[in-house]
Protein backbone atom coordinates (compact mmCIF):
# COMPACT_ATOMS: atom_id res chain seq x y z
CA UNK A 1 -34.19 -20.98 2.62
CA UNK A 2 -33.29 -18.32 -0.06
CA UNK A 3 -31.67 -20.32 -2.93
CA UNK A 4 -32.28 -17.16 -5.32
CA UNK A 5 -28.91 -16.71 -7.07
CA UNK A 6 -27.06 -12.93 -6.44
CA UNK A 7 -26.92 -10.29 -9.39
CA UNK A 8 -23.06 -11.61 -9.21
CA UNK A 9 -23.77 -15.41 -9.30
CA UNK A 10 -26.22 -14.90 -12.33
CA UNK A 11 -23.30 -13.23 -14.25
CA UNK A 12 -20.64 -15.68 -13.47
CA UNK A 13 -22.88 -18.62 -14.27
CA UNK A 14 -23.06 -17.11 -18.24
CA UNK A 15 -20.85 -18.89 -20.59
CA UNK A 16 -17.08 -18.22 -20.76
CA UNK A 17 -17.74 -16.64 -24.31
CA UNK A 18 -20.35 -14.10 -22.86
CA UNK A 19 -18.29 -13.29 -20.05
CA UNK A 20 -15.72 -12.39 -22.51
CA UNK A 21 -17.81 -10.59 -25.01
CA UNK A 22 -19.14 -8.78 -22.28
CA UNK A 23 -15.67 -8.04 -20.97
CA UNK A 24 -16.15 -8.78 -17.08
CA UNK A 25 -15.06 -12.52 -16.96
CA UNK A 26 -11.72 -11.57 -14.93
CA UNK A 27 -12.63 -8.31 -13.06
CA UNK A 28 -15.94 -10.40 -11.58
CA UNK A 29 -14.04 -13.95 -10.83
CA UNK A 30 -11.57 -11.37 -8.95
CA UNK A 31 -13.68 -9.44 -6.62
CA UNK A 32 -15.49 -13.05 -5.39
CA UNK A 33 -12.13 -15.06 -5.18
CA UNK A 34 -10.78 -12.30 -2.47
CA UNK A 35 -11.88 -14.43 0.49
CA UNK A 36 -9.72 -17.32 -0.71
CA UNK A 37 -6.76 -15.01 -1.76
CA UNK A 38 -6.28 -13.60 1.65
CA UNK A 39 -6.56 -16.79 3.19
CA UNK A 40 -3.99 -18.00 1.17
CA UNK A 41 -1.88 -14.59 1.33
CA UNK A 42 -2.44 -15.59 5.34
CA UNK A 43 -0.50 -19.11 4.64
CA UNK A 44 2.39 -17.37 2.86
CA UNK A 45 2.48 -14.63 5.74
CA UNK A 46 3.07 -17.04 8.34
CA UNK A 47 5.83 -18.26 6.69
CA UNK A 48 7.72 -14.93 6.41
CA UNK A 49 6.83 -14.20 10.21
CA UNK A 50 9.78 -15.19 11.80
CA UNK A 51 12.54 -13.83 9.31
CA UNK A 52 10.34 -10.23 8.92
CA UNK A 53 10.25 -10.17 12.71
CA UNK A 54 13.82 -10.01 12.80
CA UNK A 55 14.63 -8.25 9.61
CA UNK A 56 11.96 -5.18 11.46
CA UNK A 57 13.54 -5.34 14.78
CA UNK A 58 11.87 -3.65 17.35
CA UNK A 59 10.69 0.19 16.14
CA UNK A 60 11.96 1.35 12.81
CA UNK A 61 10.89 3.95 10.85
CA UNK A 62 8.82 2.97 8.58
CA UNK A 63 8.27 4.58 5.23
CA UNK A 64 4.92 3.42 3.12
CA UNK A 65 5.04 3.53 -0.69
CA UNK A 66 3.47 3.02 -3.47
CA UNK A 67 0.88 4.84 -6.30
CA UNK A 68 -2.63 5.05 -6.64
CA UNK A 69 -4.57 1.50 -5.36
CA UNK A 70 -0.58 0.66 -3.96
CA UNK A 71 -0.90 4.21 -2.08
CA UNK A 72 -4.64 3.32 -0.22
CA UNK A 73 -3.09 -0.15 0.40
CA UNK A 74 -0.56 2.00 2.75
CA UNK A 75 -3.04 4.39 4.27
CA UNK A 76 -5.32 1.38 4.82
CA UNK A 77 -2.00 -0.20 7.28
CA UNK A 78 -1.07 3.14 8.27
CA UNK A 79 -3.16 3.47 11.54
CA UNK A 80 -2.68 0.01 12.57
CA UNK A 81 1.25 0.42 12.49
CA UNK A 82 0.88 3.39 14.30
CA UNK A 83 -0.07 1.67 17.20
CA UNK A 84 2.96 -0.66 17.49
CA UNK A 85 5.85 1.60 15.56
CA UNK A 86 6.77 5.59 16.37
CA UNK A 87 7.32 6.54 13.33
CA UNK A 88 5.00 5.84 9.93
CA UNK A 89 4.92 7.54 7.28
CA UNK A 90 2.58 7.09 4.15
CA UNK A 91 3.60 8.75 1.03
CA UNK A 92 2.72 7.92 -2.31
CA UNK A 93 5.86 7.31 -4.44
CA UNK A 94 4.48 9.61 -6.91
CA UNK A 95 5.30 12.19 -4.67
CA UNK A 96 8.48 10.82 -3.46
CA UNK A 97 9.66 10.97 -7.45
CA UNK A 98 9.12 14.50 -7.20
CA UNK A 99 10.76 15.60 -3.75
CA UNK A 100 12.91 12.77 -2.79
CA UNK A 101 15.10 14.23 -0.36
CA UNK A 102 12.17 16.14 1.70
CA UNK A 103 10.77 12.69 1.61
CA UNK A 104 13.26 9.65 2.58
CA UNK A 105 14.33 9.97 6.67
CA UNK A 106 17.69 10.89 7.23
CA UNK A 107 17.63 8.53 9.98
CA UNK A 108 17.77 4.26 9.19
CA UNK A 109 14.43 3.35 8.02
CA UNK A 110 12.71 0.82 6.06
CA UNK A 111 11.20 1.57 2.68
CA UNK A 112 7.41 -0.86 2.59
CA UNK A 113 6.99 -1.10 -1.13
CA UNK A 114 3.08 -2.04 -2.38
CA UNK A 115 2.96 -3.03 -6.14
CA UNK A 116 0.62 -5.06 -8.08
CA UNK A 117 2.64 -5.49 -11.08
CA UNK A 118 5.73 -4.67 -10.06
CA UNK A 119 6.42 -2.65 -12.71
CA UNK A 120 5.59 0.95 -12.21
CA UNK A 121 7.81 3.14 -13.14
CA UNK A 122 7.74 5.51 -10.30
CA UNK A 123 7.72 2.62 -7.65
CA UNK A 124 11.16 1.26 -9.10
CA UNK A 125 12.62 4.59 -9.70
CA UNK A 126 11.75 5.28 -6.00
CA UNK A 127 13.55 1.83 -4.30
CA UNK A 128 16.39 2.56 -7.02
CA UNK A 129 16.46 6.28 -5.82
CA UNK A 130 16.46 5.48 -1.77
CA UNK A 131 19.68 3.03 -2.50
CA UNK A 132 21.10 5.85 -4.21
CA UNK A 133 20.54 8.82 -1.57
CA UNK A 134 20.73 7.19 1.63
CA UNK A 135 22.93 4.25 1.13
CA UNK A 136 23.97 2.65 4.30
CA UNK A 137 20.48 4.40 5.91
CA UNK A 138 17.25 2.04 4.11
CA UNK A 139 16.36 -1.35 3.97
CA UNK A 140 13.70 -2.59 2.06
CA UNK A 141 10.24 -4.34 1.89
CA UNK A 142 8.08 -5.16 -1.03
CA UNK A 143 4.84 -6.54 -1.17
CA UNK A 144 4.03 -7.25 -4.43
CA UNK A 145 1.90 -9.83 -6.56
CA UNK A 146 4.12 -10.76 -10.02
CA UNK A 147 7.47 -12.57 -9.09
CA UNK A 148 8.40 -11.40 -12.92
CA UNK A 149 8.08 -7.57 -12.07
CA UNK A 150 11.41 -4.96 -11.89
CA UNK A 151 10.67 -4.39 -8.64
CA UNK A 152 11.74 -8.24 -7.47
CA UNK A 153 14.80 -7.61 -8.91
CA UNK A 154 15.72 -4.66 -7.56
CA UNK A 155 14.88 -5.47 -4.03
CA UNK A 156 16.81 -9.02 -4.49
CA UNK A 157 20.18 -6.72 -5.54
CA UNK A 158 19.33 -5.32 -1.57
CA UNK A 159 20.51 -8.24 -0.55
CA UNK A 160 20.60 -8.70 3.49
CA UNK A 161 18.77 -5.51 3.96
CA UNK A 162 15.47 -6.51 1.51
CA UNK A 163 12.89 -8.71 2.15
CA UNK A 164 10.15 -9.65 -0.94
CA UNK A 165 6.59 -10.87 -0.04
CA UNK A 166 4.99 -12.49 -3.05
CA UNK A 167 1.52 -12.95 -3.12
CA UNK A 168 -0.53 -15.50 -4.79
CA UNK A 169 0.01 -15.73 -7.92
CA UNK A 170 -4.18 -15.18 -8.87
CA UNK A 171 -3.77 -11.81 -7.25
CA UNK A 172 -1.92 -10.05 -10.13
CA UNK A 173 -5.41 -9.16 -11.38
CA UNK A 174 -5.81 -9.45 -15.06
CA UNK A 175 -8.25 -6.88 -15.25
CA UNK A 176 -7.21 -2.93 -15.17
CA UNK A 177 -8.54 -2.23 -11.92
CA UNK A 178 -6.85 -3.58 -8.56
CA UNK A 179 -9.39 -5.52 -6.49
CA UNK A 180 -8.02 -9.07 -5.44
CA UNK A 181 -4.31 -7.41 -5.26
CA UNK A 182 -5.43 -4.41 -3.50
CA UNK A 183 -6.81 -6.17 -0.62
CA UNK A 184 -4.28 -9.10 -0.61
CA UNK A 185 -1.92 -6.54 0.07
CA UNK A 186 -3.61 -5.06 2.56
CA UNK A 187 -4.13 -8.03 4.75
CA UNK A 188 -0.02 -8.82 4.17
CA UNK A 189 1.23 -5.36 4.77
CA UNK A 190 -1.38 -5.66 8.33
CA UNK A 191 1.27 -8.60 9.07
CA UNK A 192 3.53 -5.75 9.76
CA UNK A 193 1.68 -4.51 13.12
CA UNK A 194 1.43 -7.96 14.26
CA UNK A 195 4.94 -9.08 14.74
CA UNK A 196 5.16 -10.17 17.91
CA UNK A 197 4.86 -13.87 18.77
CA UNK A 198 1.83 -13.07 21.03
CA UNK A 199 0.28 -11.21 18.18
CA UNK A 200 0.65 -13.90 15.13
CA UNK A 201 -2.33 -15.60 16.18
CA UNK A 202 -4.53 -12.83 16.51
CA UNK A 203 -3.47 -11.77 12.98
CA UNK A 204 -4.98 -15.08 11.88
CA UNK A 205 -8.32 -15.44 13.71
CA UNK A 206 -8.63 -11.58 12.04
CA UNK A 207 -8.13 -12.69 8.51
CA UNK A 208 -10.05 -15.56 9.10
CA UNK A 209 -13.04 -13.65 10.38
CA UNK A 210 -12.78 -11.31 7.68
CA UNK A 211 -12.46 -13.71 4.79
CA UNK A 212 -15.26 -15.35 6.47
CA UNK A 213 -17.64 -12.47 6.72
CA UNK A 214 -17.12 -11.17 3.56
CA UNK A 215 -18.15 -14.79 2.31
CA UNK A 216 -21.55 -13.91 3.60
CA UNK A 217 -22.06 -10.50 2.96
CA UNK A 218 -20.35 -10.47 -0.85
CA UNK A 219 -24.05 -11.72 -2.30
CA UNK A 220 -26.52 -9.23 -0.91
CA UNK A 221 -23.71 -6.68 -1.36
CA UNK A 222 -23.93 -7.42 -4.84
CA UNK A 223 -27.32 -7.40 -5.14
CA UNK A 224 -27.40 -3.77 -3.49
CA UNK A 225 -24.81 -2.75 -5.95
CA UNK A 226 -26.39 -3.44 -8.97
CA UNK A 227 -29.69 -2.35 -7.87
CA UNK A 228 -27.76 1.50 -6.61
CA UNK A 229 -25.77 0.54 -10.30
CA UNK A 230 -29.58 1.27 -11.91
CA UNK A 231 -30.10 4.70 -10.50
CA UNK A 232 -27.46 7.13 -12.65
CA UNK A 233 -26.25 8.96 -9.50
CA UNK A 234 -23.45 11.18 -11.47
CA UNK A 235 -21.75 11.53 -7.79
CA UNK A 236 -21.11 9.39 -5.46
CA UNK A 237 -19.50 9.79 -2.12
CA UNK A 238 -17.59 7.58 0.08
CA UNK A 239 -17.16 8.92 4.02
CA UNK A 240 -14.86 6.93 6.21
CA UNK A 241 -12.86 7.45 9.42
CA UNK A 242 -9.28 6.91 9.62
CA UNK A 243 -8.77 3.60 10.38
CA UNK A 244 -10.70 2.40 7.00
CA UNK A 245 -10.37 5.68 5.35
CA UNK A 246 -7.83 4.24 3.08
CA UNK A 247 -10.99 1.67 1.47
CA UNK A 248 -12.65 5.00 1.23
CA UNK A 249 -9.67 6.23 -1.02
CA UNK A 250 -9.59 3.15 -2.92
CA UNK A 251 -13.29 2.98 -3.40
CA UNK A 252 -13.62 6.09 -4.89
CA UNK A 253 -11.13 5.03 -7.10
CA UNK A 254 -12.79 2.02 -8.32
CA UNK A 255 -15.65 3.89 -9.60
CA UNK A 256 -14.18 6.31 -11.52
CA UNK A 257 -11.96 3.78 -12.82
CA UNK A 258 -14.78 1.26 -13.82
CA UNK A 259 -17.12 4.17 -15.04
CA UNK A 260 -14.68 5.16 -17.29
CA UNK A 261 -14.69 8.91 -15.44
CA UNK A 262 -18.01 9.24 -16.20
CA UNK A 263 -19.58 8.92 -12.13
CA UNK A 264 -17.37 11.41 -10.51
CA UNK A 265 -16.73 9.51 -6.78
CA UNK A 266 -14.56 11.42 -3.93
CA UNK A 267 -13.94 10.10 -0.60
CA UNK A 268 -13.30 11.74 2.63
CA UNK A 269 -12.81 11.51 6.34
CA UNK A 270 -15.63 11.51 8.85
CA UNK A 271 -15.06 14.90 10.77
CA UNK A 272 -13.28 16.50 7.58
CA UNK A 273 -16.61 16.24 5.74
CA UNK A 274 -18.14 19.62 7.33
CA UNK A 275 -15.10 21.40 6.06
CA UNK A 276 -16.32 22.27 2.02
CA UNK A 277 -17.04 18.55 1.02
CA UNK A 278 -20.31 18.72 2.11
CA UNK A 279 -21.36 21.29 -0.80
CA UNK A 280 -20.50 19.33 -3.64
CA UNK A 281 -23.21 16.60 -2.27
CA UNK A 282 -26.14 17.34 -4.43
CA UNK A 283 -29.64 15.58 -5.34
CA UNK A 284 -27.74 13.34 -8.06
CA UNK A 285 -25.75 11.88 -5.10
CA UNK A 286 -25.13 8.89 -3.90
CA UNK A 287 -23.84 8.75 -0.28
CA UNK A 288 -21.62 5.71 1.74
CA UNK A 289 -21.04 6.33 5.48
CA UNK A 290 -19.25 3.78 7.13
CA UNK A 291 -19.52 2.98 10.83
CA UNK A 292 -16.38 1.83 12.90
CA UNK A 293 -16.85 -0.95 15.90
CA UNK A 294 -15.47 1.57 17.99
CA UNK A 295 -18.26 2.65 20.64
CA UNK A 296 -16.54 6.62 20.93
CA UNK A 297 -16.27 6.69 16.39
CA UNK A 298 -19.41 5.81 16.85
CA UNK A 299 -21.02 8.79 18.38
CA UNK A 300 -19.17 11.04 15.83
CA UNK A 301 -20.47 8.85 13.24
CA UNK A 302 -23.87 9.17 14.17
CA UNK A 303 -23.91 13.40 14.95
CA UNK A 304 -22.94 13.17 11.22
CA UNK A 305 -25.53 10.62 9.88
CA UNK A 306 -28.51 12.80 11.63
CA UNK A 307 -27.23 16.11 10.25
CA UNK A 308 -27.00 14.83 6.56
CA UNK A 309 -30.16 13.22 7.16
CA UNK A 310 -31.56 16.86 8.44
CA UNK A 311 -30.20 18.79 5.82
CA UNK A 312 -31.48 16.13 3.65
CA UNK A 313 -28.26 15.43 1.79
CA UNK A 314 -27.91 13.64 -1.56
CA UNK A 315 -30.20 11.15 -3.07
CA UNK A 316 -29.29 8.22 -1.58
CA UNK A 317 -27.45 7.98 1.71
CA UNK A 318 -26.34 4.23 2.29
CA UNK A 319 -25.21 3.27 5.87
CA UNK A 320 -22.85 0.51 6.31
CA UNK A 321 -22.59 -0.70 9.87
CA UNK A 322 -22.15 -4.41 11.75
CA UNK A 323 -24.45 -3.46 14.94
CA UNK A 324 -27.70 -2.69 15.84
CA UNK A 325 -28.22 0.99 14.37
CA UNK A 326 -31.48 3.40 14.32
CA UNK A 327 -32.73 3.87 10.62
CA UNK A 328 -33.67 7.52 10.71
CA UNK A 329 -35.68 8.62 7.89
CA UNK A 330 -34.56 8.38 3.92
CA UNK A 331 -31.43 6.37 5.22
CA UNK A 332 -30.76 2.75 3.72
CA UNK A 333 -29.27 0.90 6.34
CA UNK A 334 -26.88 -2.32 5.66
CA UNK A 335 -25.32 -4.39 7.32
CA UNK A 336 -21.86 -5.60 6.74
CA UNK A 337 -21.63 -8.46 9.17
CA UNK A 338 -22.44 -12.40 9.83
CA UNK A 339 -22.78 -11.30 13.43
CA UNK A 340 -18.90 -10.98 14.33
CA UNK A 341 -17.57 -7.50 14.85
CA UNK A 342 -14.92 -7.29 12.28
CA UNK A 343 -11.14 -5.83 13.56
CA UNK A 344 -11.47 -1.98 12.45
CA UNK A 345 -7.63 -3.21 11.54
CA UNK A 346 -8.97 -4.79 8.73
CA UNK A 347 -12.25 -3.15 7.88
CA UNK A 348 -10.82 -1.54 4.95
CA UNK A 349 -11.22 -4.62 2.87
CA UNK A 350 -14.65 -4.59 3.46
CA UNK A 351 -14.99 -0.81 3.03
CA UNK A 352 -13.74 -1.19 -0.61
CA UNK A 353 -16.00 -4.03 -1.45
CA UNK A 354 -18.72 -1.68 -1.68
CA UNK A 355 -16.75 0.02 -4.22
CA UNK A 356 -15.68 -2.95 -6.48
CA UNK A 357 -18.91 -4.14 -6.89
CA UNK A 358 -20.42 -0.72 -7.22
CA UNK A 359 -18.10 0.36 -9.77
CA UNK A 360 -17.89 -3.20 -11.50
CA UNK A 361 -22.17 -2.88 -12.27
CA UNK A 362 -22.05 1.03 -13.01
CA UNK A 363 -19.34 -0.13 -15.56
CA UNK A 364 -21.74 -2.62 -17.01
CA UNK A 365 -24.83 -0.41 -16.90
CA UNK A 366 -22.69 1.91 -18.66
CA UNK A 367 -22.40 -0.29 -21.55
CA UNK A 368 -18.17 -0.34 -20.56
CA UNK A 369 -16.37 -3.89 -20.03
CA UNK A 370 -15.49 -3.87 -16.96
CA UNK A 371 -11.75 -5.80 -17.44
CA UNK A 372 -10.76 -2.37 -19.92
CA UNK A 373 -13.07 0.27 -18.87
CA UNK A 374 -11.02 2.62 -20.60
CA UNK A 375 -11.34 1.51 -24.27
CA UNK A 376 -9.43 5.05 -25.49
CA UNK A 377 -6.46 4.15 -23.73
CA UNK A 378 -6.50 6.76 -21.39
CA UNK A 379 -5.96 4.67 -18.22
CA UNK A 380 -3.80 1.47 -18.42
CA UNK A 381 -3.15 -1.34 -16.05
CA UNK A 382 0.26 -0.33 -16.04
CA UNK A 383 1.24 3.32 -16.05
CA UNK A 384 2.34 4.44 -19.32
CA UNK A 385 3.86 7.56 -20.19
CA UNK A 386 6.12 8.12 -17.29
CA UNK A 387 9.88 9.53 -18.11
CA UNK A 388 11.86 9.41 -15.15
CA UNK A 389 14.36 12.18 -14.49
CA UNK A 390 17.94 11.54 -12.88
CA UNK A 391 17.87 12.92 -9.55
């Protein structure tokens, strides 16, 4: 039995002080806690089943916001929902700020709201700005992790037609970078596609399985990214297919947060990858590719893993898959499973894991603390800077 501590473990298990000095003791505590947090985001979601069920009815349109980590938490959902609902869109309400009226239906929907803090200026200005031009048309949603931000507020003066989710309280990350809130929100705004009576339980035995595998997996994914962490790729590359592409998103994110913009990371979808992405992979690279559980993504996965592998593509090419797969040559091959197929529902959680941990070590190796990777100020936890126009 293997009682060697992970890369992860080693750091945690330093004195508070050093953590501190060092700058990672909240950003590290947060990425291993996310098991627990969605199993107690789970407890609070079954509580709200009944009244959301309801307050949904049977197929609205739905309208996904929020802004940067709060915009990959919607296209994480996005697929899933468009299995049960007709209509879904997913637009970040950075965008909606800018071109409201293009943006909101004309037609009753729901406004889904993602926010960690609450307290983004263009998320309010966006739920103030639907009540405003389609009174009488939106109801609202919002997911969020601080009971003290705006946005709580302004969804309470709804009234009958909004509904607040609050998370956990320990997943309003202190640190600048969403990781515990990002994927607690993901596994509550999931709820959504899993309304139905029939479905509730389902919803549970897949956040269950989840929290569970990631249990396993989170130490020798740590120990794989600190040892990638070690190898100055000044690219890396995140390749996903739509039903996890939005972990792609937010994993690209993570490392140019947490590197302070110094790794440049991009994500993008499976197929989408032949279409000019492909030159910008050089021999600096490093390369994710992330297989689905479904047997047909599979074979498009795979027609892409041999070519990069044949036109010998980046410097690293890392293949994260749960089954049985053939190693071809020069590929590192992990697996990302205890031996249950995870729901490609929720695979987007584990998608992004790579890029927490990934970005939390290049931070480190970077000589950066990873709770303020941005020590000029030019990234915040909340965003600064933002003057809102009247519409």
């Amino acid at each position: 039995m293997n009682n060697k501590l992970s890369e992860i473990e080693l750091l945690l298990n330093k004195p508070k002080q050093e953590q501190k000095e060092l700058g990672y003791i909240n950003t590290a505590q947060e990425i291993v806690s996310q098991p627990q947090r969605w199993l107690e985001t789970l407890a609070i979601i079954e509580k709200h089943f009944e009244d959301l069920s309801t307050f949904v009815g049977k197929d609205p349109v739905l309208l996904l916001s929020g802004a940067g980590s709060s915009h990959y938490v919607s296209l994480s959902i996005q697929p899933a929902l468009k299995k049960v609902f007709t209509c879904v869109n997913a637009i970040p309400s950075t965008e909606i700020l800018m071109d409201p009226q293009s943006s909101f239906p004309r037609v009753p929907f729901i406004l889904v709201s993602f926010a960690r803090s609450g307290n983004s200026p263009e998320g309010n200005a966006v739920s103030e700005l639907a009540e405003k031009l389609r009174p009488g048309l939106v109801k609202q949603i919002a997911i969020t992790c601080n009971k003290n931000g705006k946005l709580v507020s302004l969804i309470n003066n709804c009234k009958k037609n909004g509904r607040t989710i609050l998370l956990p309280e320990k997943t309003n990350d202190k640190s600048l970078a969403m990781t515990s809130s990002f994927s607690s929100m993901v596994i509550a705004g999931m709820a959504l596609a899993y309304l139905q009576k029939e479905r509730r339980t389902e919803y549970a035995v897949a956040v269950q399985q989840t929290a569970k595998t990631v249990q396993t997996i989170l130490p020798q994914t740590a120990d794989m990214a600190y040892t990638l962490s070690c190898k100055n790729y000044k690219r890396v590359f995140f390749i996903a297919s739509r039903p996890f592409f939005g972990g792609a998103m937010e994993s690209h994110l993570k490392i140019q947060e947490l590197s302070g913009g110094s790794v440049i990371a991009k994500a993008e979808d499976l197929l989408g990858i032949r279409h000019g992405f492909m030159a910008a992979i050089d021999k600096t690279s490093l390369v994710f590719i992330f297989r689905s559980a479904d047997k047909k993504r599979q074979l498009y996965e795979d027609d892409l893993i041999n070519e990069i592998c044949a036109k010998k593509l980046g410097k690293t090419v890392v293949v994260v898959s749960d089954d049985k797969y053939k190693n071809p040559d020069k590929i590192q091959v992990f697996a990302c499973s205890d031996g249950t197929a995870v729901n490609d529902d929720f695979r987007s959680v584990i998608v992004t894991l790579f890029g927490q941990l990934l970005g939390f070590f290049i931070s480190l190796a970077h000589n950066l603390k990873p709770d303020a990777p941005s020590p000029g100020g030019v990234i915040n936890r909340v965003v600064q800077g933002v003057t809102i126009h009247e519409e």
